[in-house]
N, C-alpha and C. Protein backbone atom coordinates (compact mmCIF):
# COMPACT_ATOMS: atom_id res chain seq x y z
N UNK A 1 -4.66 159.25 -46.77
CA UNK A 1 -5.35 159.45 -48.02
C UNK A 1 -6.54 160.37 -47.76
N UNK A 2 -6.67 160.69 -48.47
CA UNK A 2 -8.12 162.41 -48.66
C UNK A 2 -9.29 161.87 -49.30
N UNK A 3 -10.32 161.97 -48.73
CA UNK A 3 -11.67 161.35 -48.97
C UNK A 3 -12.43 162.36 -49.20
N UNK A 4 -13.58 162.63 -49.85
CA UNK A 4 -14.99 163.09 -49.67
C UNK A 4 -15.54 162.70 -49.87
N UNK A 5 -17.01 162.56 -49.17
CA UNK A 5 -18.29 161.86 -49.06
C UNK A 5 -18.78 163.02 -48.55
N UNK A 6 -20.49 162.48 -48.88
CA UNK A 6 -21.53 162.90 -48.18
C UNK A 6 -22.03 162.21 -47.06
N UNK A 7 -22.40 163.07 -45.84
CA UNK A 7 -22.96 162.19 -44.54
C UNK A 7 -24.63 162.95 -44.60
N UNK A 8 -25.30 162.64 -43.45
CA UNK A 8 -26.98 163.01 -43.00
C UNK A 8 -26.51 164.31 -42.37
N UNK A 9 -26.53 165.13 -42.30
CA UNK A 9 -26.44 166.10 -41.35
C UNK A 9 -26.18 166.13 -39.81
N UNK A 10 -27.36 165.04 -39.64
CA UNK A 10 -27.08 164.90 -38.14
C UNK A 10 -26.55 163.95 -37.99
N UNK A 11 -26.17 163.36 -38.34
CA UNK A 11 -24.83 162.04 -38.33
C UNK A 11 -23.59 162.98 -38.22
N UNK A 12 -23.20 163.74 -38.99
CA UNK A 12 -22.24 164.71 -39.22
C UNK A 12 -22.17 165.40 -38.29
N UNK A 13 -23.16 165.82 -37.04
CA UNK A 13 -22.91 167.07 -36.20
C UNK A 13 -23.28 166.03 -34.76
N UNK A 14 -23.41 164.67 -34.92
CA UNK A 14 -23.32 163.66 -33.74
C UNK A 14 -21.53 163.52 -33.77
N UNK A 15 -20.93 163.19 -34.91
CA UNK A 15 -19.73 162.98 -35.11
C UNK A 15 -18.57 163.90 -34.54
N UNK A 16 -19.27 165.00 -35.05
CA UNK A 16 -18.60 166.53 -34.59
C UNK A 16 -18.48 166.69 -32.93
N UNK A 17 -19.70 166.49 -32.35
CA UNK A 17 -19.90 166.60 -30.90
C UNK A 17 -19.23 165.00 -30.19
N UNK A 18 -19.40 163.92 -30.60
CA UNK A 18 -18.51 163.17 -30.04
C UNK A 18 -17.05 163.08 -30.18
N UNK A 19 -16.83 163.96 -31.29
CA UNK A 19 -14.79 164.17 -31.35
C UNK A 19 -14.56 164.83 -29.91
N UNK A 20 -15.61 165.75 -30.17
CA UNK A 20 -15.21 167.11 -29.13
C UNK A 20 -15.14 166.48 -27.98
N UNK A 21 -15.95 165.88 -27.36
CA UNK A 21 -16.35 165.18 -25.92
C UNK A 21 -14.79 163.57 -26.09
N UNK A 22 -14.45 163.41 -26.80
CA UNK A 22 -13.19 162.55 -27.08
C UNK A 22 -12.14 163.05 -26.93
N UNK A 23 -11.80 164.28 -26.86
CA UNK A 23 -10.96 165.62 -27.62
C UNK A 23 -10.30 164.99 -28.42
N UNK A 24 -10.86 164.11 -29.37
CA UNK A 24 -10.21 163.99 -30.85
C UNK A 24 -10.28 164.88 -32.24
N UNK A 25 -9.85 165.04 -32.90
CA UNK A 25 -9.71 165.42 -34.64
C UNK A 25 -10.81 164.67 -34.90
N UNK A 26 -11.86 164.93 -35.77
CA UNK A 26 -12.72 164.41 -36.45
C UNK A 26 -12.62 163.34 -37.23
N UNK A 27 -11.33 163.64 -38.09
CA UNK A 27 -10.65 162.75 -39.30
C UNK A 27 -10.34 161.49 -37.90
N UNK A 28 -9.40 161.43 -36.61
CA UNK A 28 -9.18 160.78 -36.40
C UNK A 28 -10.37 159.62 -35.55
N UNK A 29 -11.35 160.63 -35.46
CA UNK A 29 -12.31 159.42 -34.56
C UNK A 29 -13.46 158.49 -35.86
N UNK A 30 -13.16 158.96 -37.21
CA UNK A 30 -13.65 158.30 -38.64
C UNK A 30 -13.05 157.50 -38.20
N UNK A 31 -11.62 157.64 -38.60
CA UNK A 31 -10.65 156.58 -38.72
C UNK A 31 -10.39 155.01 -37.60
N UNK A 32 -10.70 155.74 -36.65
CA UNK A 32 -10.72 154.94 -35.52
C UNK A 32 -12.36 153.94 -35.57
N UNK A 33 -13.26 154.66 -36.22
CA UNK A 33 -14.43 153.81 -35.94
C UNK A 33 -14.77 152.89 -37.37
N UNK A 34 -14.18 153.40 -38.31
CA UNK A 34 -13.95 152.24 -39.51
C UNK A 34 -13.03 151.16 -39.39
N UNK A 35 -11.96 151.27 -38.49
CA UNK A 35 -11.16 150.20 -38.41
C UNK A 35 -11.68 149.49 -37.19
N UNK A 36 -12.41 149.66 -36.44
CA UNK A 36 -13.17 148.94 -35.44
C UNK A 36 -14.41 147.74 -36.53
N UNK A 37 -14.49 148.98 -37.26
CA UNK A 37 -15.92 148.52 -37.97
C UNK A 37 -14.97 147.40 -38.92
N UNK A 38 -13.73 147.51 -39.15
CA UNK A 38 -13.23 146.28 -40.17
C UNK A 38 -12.93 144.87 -39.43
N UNK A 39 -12.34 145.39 -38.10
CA UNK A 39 -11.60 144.26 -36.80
C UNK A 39 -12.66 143.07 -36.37
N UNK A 40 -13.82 144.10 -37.01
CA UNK A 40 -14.67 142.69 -35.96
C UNK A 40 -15.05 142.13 -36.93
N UNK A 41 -15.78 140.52 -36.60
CA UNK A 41 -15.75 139.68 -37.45
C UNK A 41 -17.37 139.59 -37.82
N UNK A 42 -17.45 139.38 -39.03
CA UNK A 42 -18.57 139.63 -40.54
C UNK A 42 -19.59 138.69 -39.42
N UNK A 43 -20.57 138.48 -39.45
CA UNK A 43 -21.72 137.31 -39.07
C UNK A 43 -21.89 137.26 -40.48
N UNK A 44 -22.35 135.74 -41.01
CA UNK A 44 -22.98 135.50 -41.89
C UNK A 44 -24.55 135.85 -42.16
N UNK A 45 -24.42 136.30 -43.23
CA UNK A 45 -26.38 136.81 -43.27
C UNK A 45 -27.04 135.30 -43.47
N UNK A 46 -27.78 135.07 -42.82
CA UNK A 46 -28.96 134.25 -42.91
C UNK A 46 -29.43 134.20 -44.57
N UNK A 47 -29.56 132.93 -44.95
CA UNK A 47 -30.00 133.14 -46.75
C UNK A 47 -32.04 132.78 -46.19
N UNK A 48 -32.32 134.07 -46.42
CA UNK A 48 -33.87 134.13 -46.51
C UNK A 48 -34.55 133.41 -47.00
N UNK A 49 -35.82 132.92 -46.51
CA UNK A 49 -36.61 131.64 -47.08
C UNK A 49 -37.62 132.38 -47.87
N UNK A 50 -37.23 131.67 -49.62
CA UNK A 50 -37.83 132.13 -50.31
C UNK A 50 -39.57 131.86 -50.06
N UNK A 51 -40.27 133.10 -50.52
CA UNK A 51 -41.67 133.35 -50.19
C UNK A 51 -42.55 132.68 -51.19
N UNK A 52 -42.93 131.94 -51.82
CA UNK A 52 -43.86 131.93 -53.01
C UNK A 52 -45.50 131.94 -53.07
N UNK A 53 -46.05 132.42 -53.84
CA UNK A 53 -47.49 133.25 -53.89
C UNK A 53 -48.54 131.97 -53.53
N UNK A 54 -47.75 130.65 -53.46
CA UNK A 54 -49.11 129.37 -53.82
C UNK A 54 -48.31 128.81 -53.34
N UNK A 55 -49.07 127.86 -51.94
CA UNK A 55 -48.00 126.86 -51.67
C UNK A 55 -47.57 125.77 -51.92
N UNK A 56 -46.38 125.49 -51.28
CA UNK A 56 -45.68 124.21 -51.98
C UNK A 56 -46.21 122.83 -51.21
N UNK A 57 -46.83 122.17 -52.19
CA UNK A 57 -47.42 120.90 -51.66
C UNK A 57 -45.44 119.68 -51.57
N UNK A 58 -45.62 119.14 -50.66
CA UNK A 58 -44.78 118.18 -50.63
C UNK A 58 -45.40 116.60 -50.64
N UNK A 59 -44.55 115.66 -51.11
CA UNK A 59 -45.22 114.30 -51.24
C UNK A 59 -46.48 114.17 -52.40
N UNK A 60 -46.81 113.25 -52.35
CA UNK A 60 -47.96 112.58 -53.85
C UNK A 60 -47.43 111.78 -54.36
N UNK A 61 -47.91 111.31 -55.48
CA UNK A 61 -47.75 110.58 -56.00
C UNK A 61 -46.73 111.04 -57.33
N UNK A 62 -45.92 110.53 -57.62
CA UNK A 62 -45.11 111.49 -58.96
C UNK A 62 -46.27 110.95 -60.42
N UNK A 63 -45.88 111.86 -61.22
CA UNK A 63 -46.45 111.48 -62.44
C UNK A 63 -45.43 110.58 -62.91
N UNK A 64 -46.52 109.93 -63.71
CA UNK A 64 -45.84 108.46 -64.44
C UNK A 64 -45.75 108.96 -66.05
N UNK A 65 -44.96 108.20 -66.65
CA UNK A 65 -44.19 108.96 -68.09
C UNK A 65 -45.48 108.94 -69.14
N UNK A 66 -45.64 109.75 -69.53
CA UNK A 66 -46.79 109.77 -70.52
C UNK A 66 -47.94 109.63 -70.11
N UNK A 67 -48.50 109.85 -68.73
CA UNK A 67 -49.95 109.92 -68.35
C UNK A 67 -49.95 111.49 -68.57
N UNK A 68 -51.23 111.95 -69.28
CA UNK A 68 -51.69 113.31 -69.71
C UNK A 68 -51.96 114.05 -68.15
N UNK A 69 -51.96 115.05 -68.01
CA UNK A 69 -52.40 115.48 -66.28
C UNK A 69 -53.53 116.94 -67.43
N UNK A 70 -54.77 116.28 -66.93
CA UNK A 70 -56.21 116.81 -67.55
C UNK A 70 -56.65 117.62 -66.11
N UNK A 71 -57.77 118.51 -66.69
CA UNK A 71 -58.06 119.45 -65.56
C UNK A 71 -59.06 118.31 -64.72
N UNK A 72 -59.49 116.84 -65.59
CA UNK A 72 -60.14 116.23 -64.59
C UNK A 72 -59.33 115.24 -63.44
N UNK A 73 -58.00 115.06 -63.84
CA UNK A 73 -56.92 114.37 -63.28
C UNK A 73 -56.79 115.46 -61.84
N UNK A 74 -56.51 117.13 -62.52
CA UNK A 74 -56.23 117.56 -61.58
C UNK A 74 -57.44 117.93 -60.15
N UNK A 75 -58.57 117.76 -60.54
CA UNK A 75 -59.73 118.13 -59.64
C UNK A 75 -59.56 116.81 -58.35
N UNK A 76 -59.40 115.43 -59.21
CA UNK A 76 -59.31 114.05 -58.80
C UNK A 76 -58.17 114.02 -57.84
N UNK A 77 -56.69 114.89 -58.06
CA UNK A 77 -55.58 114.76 -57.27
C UNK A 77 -56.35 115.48 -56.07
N UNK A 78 -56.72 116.69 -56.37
CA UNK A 78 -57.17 118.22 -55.36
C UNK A 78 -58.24 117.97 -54.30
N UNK A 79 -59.45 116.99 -54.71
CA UNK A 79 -60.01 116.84 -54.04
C UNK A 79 -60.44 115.48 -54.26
N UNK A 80 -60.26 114.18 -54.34
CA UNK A 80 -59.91 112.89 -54.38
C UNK A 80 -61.21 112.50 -55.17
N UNK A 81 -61.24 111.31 -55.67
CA UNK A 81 -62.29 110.89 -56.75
C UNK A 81 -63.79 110.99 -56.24
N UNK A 82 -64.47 111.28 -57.59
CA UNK A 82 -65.90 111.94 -57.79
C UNK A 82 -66.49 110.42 -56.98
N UNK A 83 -67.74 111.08 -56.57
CA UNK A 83 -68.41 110.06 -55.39
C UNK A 83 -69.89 109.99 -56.28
């Protein structure tokens, strides 16, 4: 089958000079290095640990159903009751 793409230039004239030094066809040392590139087997990507701007507190106390959470509730959680 007949392809065109675009390559980098110098990707294209690394390609060129390693056929030559192969004494392969160009088309055939593509061909040969995409099916290498298919044969071997995938690694799974790592699923990245999401980043968030404020961190995540773990543990406390849960809120209880219908207690209001007031900015004085929250000062009281943040830095524990007024002295």
């Amino acid at each position: 089958m007949k392809m065109t793409f675009d390559l980098p230039a110098d990707l294209a004239q690394r390609l060129k000079v390693k056929a030559a030094e192969e004494g392969l066809k160009l088309k055939d040392l593509i061909a040969e290095a995409c099916r290498m590139l298919l044969e071997q087997p995938r690694k799974p990507k790592k699923a990245k640990e999401k980043k968030f701007p404020f961190p995540i507190f773990k543990g406390g106390d849960p809120a209880k159903p219908g207690e209001e959470l007031t900015p004085e509730k929250v000062d009281e959680i943040l830095w524990g009751p007024n002295q």
